[in-house]
Structures are given as structure tokens and as C-alpha cells.
Protein backbone atom coordinates (compact mmCIF):
# COMPACT_ATOMS: atom_id res chain seq x y z
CA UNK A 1 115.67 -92.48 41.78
CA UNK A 2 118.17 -93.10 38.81
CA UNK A 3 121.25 -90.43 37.60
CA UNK A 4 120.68 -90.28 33.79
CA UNK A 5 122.36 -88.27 31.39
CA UNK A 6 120.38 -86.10 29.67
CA UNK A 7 120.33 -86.19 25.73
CA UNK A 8 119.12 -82.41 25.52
CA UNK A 9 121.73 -80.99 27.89
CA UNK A 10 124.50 -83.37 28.94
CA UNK A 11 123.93 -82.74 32.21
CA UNK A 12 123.31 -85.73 35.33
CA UNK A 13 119.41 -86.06 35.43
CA UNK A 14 117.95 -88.13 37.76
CA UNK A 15 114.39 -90.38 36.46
CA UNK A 16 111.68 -92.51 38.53
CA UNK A 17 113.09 -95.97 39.27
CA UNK A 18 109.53 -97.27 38.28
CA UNK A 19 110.18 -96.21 34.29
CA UNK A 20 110.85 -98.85 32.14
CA UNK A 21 114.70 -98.72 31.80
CA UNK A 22 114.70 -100.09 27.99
CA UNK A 23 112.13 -96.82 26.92
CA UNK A 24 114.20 -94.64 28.99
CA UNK A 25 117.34 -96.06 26.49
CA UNK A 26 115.78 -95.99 23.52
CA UNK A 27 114.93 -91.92 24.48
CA UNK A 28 118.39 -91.59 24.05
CA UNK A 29 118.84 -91.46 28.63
CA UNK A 30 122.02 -92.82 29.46
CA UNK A 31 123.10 -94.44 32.83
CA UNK A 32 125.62 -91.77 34.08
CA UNK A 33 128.13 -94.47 35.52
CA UNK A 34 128.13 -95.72 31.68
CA UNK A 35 128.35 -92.84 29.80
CA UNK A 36 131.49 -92.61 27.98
CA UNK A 37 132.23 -88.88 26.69
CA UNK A 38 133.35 -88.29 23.65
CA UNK A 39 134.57 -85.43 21.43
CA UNK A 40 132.24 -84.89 17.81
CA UNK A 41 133.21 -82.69 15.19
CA UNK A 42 131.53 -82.25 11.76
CA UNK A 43 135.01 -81.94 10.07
CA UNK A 44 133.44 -81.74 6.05
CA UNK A 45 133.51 -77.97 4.44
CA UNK A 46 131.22 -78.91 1.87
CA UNK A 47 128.18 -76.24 2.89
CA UNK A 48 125.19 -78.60 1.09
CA UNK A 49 126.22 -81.73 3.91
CA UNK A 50 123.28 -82.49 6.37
CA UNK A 51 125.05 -82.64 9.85
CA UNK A 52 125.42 -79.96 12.47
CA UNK A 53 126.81 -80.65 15.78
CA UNK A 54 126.07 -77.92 18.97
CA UNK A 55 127.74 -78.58 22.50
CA UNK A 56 125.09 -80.78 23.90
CA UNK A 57 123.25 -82.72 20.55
CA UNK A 58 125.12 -85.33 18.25
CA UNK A 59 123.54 -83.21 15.56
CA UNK A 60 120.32 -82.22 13.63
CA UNK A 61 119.68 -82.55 9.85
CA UNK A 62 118.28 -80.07 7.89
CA UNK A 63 115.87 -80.73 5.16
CA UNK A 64 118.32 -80.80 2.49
CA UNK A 65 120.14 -83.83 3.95
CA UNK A 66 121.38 -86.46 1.78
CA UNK A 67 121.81 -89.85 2.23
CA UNK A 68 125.30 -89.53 3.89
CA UNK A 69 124.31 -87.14 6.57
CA UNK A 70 121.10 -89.01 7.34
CA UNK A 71 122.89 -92.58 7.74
CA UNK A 72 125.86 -90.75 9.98
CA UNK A 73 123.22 -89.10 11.93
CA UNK A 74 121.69 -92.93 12.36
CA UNK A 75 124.96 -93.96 13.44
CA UNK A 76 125.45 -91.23 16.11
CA UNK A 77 121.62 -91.71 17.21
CA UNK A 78 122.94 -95.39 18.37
CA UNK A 79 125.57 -94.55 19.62
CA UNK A 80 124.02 -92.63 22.04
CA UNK A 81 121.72 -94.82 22.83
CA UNK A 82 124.63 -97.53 23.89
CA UNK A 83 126.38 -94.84 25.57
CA UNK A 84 128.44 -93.07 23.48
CA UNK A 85 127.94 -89.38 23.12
CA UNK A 86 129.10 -85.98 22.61
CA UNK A 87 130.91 -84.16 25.59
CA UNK A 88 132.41 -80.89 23.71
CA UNK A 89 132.65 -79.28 27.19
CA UNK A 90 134.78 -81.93 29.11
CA UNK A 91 138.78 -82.71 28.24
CA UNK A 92 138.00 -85.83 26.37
CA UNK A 93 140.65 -88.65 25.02
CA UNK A 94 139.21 -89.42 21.66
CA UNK A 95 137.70 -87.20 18.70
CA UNK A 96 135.39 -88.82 16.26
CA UNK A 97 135.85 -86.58 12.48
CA UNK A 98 133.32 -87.16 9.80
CA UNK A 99 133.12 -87.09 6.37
CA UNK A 100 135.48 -86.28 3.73
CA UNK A 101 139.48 -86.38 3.65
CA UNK A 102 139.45 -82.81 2.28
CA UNK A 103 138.16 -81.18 6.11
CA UNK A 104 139.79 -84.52 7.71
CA UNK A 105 142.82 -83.18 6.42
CA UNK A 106 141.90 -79.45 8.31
CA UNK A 107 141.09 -81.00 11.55
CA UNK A 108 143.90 -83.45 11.91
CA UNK A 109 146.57 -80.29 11.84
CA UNK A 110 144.30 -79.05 15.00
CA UNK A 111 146.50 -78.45 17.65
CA UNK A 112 143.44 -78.90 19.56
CA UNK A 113 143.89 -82.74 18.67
CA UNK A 114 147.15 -83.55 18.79
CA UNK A 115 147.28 -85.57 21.33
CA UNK A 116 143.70 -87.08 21.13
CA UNK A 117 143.17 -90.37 19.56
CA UNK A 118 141.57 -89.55 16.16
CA UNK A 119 138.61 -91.92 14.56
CA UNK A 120 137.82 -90.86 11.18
CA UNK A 121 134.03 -92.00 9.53
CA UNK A 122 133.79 -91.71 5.86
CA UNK A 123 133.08 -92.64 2.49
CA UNK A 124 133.51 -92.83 -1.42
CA UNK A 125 131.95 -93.71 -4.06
CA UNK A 126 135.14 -94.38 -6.86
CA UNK A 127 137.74 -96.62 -6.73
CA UNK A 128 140.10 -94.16 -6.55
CA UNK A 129 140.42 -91.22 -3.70
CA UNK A 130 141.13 -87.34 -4.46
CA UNK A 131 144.28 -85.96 -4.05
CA UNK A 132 145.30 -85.80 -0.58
CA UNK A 133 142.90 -87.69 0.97
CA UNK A 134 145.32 -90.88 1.98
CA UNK A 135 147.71 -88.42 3.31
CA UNK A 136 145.14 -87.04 5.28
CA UNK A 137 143.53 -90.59 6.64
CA UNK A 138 146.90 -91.62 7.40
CA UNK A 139 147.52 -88.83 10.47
CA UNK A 140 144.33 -90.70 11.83
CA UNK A 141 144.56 -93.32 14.24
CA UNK A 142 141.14 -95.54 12.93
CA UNK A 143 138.88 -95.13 9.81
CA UNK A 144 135.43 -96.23 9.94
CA UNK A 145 133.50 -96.86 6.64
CA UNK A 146 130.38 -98.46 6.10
CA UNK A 147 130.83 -101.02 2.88
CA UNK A 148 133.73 -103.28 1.96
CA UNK A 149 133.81 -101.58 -1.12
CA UNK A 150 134.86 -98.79 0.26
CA UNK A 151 137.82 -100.64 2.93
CA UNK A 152 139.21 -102.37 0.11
CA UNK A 153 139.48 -99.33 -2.54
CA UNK A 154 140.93 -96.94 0.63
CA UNK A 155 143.68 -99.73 1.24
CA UNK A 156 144.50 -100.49 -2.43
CA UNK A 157 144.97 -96.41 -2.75
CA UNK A 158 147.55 -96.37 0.06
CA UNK A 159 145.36 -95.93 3.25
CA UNK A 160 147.55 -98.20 5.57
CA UNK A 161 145.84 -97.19 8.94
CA UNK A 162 143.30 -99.74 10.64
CA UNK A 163 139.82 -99.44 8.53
CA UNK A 164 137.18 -101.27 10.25
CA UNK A 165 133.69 -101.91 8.51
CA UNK A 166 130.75 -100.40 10.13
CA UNK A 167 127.23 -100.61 8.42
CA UNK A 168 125.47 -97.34 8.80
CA UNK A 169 121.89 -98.09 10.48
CA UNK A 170 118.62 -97.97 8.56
CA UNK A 171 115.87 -96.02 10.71
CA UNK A 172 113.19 -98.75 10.46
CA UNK A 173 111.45 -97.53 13.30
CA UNK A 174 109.77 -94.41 11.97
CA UNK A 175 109.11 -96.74 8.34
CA UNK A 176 105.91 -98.65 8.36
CA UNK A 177 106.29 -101.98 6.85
CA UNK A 178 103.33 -102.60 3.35
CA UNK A 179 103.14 -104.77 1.35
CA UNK A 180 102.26 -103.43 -2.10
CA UNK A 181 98.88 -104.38 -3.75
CA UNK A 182 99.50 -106.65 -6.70
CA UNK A 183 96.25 -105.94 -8.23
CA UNK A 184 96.18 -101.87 -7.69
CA UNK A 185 96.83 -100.13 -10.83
CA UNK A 186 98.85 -98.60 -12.24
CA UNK A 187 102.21 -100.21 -11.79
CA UNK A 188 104.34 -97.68 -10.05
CA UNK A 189 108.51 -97.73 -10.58
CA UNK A 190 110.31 -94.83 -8.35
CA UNK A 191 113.67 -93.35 -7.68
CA UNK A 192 114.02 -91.22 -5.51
CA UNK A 193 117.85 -89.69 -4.31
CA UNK A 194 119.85 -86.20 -4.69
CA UNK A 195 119.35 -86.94 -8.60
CA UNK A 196 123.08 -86.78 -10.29
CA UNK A 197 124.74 -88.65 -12.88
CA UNK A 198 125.99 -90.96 -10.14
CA UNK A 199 122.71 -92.49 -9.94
CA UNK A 200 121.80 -94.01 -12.75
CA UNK A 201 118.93 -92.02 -13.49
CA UNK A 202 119.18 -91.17 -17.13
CA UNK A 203 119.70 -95.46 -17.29
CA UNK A 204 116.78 -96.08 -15.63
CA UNK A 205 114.23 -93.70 -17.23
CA UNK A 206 116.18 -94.63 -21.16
CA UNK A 207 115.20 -98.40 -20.16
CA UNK A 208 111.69 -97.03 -18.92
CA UNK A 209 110.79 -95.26 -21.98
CA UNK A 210 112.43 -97.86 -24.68
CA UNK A 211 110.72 -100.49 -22.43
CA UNK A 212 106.96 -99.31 -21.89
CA UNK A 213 104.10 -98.05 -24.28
CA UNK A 214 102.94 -95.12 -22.86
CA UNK A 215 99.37 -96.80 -23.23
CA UNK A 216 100.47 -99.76 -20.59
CA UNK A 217 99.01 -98.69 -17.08
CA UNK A 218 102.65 -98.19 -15.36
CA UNK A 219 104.24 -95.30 -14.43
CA UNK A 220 108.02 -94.09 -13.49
CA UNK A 221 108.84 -91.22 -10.93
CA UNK A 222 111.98 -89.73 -10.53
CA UNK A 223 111.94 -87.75 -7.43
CA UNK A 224 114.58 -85.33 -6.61
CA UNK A 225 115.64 -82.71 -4.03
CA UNK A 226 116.62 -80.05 -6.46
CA UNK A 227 116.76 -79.34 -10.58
CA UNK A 228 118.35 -82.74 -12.66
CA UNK A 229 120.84 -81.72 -14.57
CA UNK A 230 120.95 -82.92 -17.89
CA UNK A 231 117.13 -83.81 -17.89
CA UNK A 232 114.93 -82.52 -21.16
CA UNK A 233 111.56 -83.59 -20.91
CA UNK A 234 109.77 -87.08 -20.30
CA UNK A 235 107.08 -88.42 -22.08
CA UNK A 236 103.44 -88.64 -19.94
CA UNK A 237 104.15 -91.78 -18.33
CA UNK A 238 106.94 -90.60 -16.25
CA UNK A 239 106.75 -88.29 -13.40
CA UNK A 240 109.34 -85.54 -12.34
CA UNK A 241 109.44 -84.33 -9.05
CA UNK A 242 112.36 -81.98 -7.74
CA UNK A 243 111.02 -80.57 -4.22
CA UNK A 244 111.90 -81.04 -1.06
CA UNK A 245 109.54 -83.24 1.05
CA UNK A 246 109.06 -84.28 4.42
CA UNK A 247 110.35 -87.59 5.79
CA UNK A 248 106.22 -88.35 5.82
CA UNK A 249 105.15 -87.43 2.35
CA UNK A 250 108.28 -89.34 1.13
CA UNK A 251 107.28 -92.61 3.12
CA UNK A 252 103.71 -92.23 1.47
CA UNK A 253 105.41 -92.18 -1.71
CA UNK A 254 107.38 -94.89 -1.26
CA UNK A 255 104.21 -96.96 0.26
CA UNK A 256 102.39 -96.50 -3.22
CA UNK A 257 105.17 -97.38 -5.36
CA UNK A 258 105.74 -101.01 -6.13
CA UNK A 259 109.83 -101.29 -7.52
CA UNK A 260 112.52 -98.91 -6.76
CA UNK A 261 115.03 -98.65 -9.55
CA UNK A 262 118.63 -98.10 -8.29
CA UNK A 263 120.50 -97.94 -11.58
CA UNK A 264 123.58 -96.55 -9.54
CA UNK A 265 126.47 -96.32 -11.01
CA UNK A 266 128.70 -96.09 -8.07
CA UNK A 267 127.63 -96.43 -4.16
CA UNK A 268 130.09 -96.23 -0.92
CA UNK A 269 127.03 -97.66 0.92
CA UNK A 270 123.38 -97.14 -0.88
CA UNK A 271 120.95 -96.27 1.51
CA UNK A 272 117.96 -95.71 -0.56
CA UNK A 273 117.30 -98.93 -1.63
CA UNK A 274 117.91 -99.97 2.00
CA UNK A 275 115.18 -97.99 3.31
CA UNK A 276 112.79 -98.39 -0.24
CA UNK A 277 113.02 -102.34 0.77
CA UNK A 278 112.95 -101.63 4.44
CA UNK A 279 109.44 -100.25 3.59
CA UNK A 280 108.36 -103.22 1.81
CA UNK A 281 108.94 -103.34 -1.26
CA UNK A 282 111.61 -104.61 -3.78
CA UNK A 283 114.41 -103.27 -6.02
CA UNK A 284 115.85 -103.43 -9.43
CA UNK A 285 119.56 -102.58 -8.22
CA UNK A 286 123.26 -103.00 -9.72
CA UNK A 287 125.34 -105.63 -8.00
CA UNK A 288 128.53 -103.75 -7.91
CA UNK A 289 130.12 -101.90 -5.73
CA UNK A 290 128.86 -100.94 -1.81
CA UNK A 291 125.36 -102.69 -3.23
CA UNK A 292 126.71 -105.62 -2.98
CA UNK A 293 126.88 -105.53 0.89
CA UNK A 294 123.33 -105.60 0.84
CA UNK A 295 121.60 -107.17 -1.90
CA UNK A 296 121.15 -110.48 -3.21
CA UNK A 297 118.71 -112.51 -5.21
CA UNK A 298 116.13 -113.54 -2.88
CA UNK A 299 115.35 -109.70 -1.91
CA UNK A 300 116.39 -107.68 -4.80
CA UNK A 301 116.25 -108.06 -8.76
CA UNK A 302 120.00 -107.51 -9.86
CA UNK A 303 121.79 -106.31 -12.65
CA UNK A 304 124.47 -107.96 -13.06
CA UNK A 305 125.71 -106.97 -16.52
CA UNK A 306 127.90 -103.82 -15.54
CA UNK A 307 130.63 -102.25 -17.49
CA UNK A 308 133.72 -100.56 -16.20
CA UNK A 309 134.06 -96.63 -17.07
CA UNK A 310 135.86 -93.87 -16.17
CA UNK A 311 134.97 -91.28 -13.30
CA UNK A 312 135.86 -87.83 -14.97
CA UNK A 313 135.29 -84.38 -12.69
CA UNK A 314 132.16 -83.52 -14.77
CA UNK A 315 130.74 -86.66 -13.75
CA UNK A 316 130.50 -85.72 -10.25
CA UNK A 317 128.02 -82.86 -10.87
CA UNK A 318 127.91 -81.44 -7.14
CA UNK A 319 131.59 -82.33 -6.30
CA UNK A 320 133.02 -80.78 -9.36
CA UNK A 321 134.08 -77.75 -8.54
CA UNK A 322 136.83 -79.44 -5.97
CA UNK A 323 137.95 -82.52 -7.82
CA UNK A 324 138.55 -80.26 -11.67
CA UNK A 325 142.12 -80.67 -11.13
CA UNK A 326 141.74 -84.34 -11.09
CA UNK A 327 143.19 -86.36 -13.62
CA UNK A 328 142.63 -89.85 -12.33
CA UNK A 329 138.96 -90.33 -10.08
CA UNK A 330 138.96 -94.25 -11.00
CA UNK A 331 135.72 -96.22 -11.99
CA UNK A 332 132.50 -96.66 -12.14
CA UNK A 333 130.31 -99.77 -12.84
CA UNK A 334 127.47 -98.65 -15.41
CA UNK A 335 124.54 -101.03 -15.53
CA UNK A 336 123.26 -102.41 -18.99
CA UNK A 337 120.24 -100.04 -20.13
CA UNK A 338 118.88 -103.97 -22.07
CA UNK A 339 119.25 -105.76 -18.49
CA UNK A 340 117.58 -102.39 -16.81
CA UNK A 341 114.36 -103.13 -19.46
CA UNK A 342 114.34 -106.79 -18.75
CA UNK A 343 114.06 -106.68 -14.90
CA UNK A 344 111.54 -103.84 -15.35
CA UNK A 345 109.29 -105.97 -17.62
CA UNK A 346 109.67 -108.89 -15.04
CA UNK A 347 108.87 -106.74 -12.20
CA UNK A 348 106.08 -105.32 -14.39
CA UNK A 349 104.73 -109.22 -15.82
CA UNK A 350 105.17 -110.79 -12.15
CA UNK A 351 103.89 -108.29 -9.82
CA UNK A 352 102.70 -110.80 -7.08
CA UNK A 353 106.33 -111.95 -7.15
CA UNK A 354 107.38 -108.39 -7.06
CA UNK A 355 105.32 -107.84 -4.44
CA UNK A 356 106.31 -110.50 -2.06
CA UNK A 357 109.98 -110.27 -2.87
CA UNK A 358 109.41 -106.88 -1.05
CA UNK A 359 108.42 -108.47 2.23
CA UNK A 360 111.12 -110.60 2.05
CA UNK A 361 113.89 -107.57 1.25
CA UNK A 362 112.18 -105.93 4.33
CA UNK A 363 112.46 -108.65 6.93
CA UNK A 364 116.21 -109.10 5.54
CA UNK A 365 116.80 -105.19 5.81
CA UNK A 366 115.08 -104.67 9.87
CA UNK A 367 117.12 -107.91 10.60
CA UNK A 368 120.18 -107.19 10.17
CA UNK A 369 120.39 -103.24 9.39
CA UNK A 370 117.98 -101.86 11.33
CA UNK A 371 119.30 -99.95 14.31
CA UNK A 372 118.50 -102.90 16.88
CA UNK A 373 120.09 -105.09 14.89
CA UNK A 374 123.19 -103.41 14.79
CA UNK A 375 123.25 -101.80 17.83
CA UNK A 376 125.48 -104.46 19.92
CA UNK A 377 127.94 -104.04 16.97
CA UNK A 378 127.92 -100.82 17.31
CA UNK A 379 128.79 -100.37 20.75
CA UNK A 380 130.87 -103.08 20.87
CA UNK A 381 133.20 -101.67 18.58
CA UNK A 382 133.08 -98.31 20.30
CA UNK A 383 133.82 -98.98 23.83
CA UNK A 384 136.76 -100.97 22.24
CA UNK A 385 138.48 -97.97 20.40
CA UNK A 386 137.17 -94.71 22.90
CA UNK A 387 139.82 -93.93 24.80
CA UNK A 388 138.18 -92.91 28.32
């Protein structure tokens, strides 16, 4: 018999030395002699985030998540796997804080923590940070964001402790990999995200409805997790859907839709198109920002043709209630609605193309996102900066 750790409870376990000890891994057992314990804390006071943490789980998301709490949780799921977990009962050397330099800044005044060694994980999507978020990631001892983007805009703003780079992993191993039928009709183009400004949306479906007659046989749906602000009414051709869905019904709807359309405006890591081509299938992105981590011609039609704006505090829709004192929020990168109509039209003309660009994006994305992929990275670059 083996002494596990037990993912449910924290507690020594011990498992049949038969079981195969790669499946036993994977279920999230650790080796009890390798288990490194760990201090988690959800440290972001924004109420609509997706992560919870208990005393013996590295969290659960709720069905609200959005694409930040899902990829963290991704990130905790392999760390545990490699080792790394949460310990909130023991007297631990390190505390990991997530999210954003407004509760970063709460927790690092925590007595509690003084005299841990503090790793920060977060993320932006500006080139310039809120007020008081570099004085805040300054009283930590290591920040950990996922896109060099993000590194490089936290150091120009005055961030001058250690920032590493650490992609967030893509779950590829609940996504089935299709390709989509070049032949089916009709042509489907989705988006699919928490559906603000941010995103591009009212780009994409502008480019949509200048681009196609609504007598072609393609489609557009914009799929949502709550009301679009801002949005009027769409002509027959394009689909509006603002529920929530499960995981499933959303990986069906991704399976029978042939281009996602990522019109972003500004990304600190871009998930969705990560998981749209992990599925299969391709994307009409813009190459700015965290995108550009991820995407490049072979897997991903890209709009290249982006112009520099201004982030105001209306922009950011859901954030703007904290940032309306803010003067300065930096830039944006706002794709070309002509460029947007072009690469739709190709993607529309060239579907066989389209369609086997998509395996390609998805053999890229499960080899070098997906959470095997970057799980030696990962725990690599944990055991190196836990304090035991």
C-alpha cells in the first residue's frame, strides 16, 4: 500500500500498490513524501469572479465564471496534480494571492502574511494599471502573469518585482477534437465570451452585417452570459444568445460552428480562442496584445490592421464602477471593421481551408497549452519559488 494525499480532504490516504500510479496523478492523488503545502487565498473583492477556495479544495467555479477564473482554476488543477496544493490548516512558508492589485493590495497588509513569502497571479488587459496597483505588486515577493503583454506593460508602469511568464492551461481533456464539415450548410461564425465592449463584438457583427446578404446561407452568433450592453437588434442572419450554459451545450456549440471571431480589442491572455481552436476549428483574431502569444498565420486568420485608442472608465462596462476616478487607463488596439469583412469572406469563400486550418490551430493549441504540455513548466517553476 501507497500514502497519498487526498484531493477531497488533505488528509494521508493510503491506495492499492497495483493502481496505475499515472491515473492515480492525474485524479489529482499526490505522493505524501512530495506534497509540498501551500497557502491559497482568493484575494479579488470583485463579487462576479469565478473562484472560491474552502480549507481542503483549490477551488470550485460557479456557473458564472469567466475566462479568468476558469484558466486560474486550470492552473491550480495542475498544480495539484505536480504536487502543489492548498494546506490552509498547516503553518505554511509561502501564500499564493490571485487576481487583481485592488484585493492584492488588502491581503498584502495581512498581518497574517507578513512574514510569508508572497506570489501574486494576475492580469490586465490595458497598457496601463489602476491606481495603486504597482504599489500594491511591489509589497509582493513574485508576480505571475500569463502573456508577455502583460510582463512588459506591468514593468513599463513601475512594477520592479520579479514577473515571471506563466501560460494559463487550456483544459483539452474534457474538449473533443472535430473537424468542421466543409460542405454542411450554413456557414456558421461564433463568439462567444462575457460580451463587453472589450471584445470586439459590435466590430465583428458591423463587419458581419456590412459583409453578408442576409440571403447567403451563413450565419453569426454572439453568445453571451448575461444582457449586451449597447446591443439594438440584429438582422435574421445573426443569432443572440445571453444565457448561461453548461460547459456541454457550449462545446456542442462550438463543434457546429466553423470560425470564431475574436475581434478583441484588448486581451491579458485570450482564452476563448484558445479553447474555440483547441476544439478544432479556426479563428479570425487581432494580432495585438496577449493574442499574440498564441496565434500566428498557419493556425489563425489575423488582423493585423489595428489602431491605437484610448481606454476610458465607460469602456470597461463591468469594471466601471471602480476605475471612474481614472483619468489615464492606457490603450487599446481596435481591429479594422474592412480587414474584419475580408477575413470573414475568406473564411466564408475557402471553407475547406477554413476547415483544415482548424486542425492545425488544434494540434498547435493541445501541444503546447494543453495542461500536459505545460505541466513540467508548471511545476518546475513552483517547486523553485515555494518556500517549504
Amino acid at each position: 500500500m501507497m500514502l497519498y494525499r487526498s484531493p477531497v480532504t488533505g488528509k494521508a490516504i493510503e491506495l492499492p500498490g497495483h493502481l496505475d500510479e499515472t491515473d492515480i496523478i492525474k485524479r489529482g492523488f499526490i505522493p505524501w513524501n512530495d506534497a509540498i503545502p501551500v497557502y491559497v487565498r482568493e484575494s479579488n473583492n470583485i463579487p462576479n469572479d469565478a473562484i472560491r477556495f474552502n480549507s481542503y479544495k483549490t477551488g470550485v467555479v460557479n456557473k458564472n465564471a469567466d475566462g479568468y477564473g476558469r484558466a486560474t482554476l486550470n492552473l491550480f488543477d495542475v498544480m495539484k496534480r505536480v504536487g502543489i496544493h492548498e494546506d490552509n490548516d498547516s503553518d505554511c512558508n509561502t501564500v499564493i494571492l490571485i487576481h487583481s492589485g485592488l484585493g492584492i493590495a488588502q491581503e498584502t497588509s495581512n498581518p497574517k502574511w507578513r512574514k510569508k513569502k508572497k506570489i501574486g497571479i494576475s492580469m490586465w488587459e490595458t497598457t496601463r494599471l489602476p491606481k495603486g496597483w504597482v504599489t500594491a505588486y511591489n509589497k509582493l515577493d513574485l508576480l505571475v502573469v500569463p502573456s508577455n503583454f502583460c510582463a512588459h506593460y506591468y514593468k513599463k508602469c513601475g512594477v520592479t518585482i520579479p514577473i515571471e511568464v506563466l501560460p494559463f492551461p487550456i483544459d483539452t481533456e474534457t474538449l473533443d477534437v472535430r473537424k468542421r464539415d466543409s460542405t454542411k450548410e450554413p456557414f456558421i461564425f461564433l463568439h462567444y465570451s462575457w460580451v463587453t465592449r472589450r471584445k470586439g463584438w459590435h466590430l465583428a457583427l458591423e463587419a458581419f452585417e456590412k459583409e453578408f446578404d442576409e440571403d447567403e446561407n451563413v450565419r453569426f452568433i454572439i453568445k453571451s452570459r448575461g444582457p449586451i450592453i449597447g446591443l439594438q437588434g440584429v438582422p435574421p442572419n445573426v443569432e443572440v444568445i445571453t444565457q448561461t450554459w453548461e460547459e456541454g451545450k457550449l462545446a456542442n456549440l462550438m463543434f457546429e460552428s466553423d470560425c470564431f471571431v475574436n475581434a478583441s480589442l484588448g486581451e491579458g491572455y485570450g482564452m476563448v480562442d484558445m479553447e474555440f481552436m483547441a476544439s478544432g476549428g479556426t479563428t479570425i483574431s487581432t494580432y495585438a496584445h496577449a493574442l499574440k502569444d498564441h496565434l500566428n498565420e498557419d493556425v489563425a486568420y489575423l488582423l493585423t490592421n489595428n489602431k491605437r485608442i484610448k481606454v476610458t472608465y465607460k469602456d470597461m462596462q463591468s469594471w466601471e464602477g471602480l476605475f471612474k476616478e481614472e483619468q489615464d487607463l492606457g490603450y487599446w488596439y481596435k481591429p479594422s471593421v474592412k480587414e474584419i469583412r475580408e477575413k470573414m469572406r475568406y473564411a466564408f469563400e475557402n471553407r475547406k481551408e477554413t476547415a483544415d486550418k482548424g486542425i492545425l490551430a488544434s494540434e498547435y493549441i493541445r501541444k503546447n497549452f494543453s495542461f500536459d504540455a505545460l505541466q513540467e513548466r508548471i511545476r518546475t517553476f513552483f517547486y523553485e519559488h515555494i518556500e517549504r
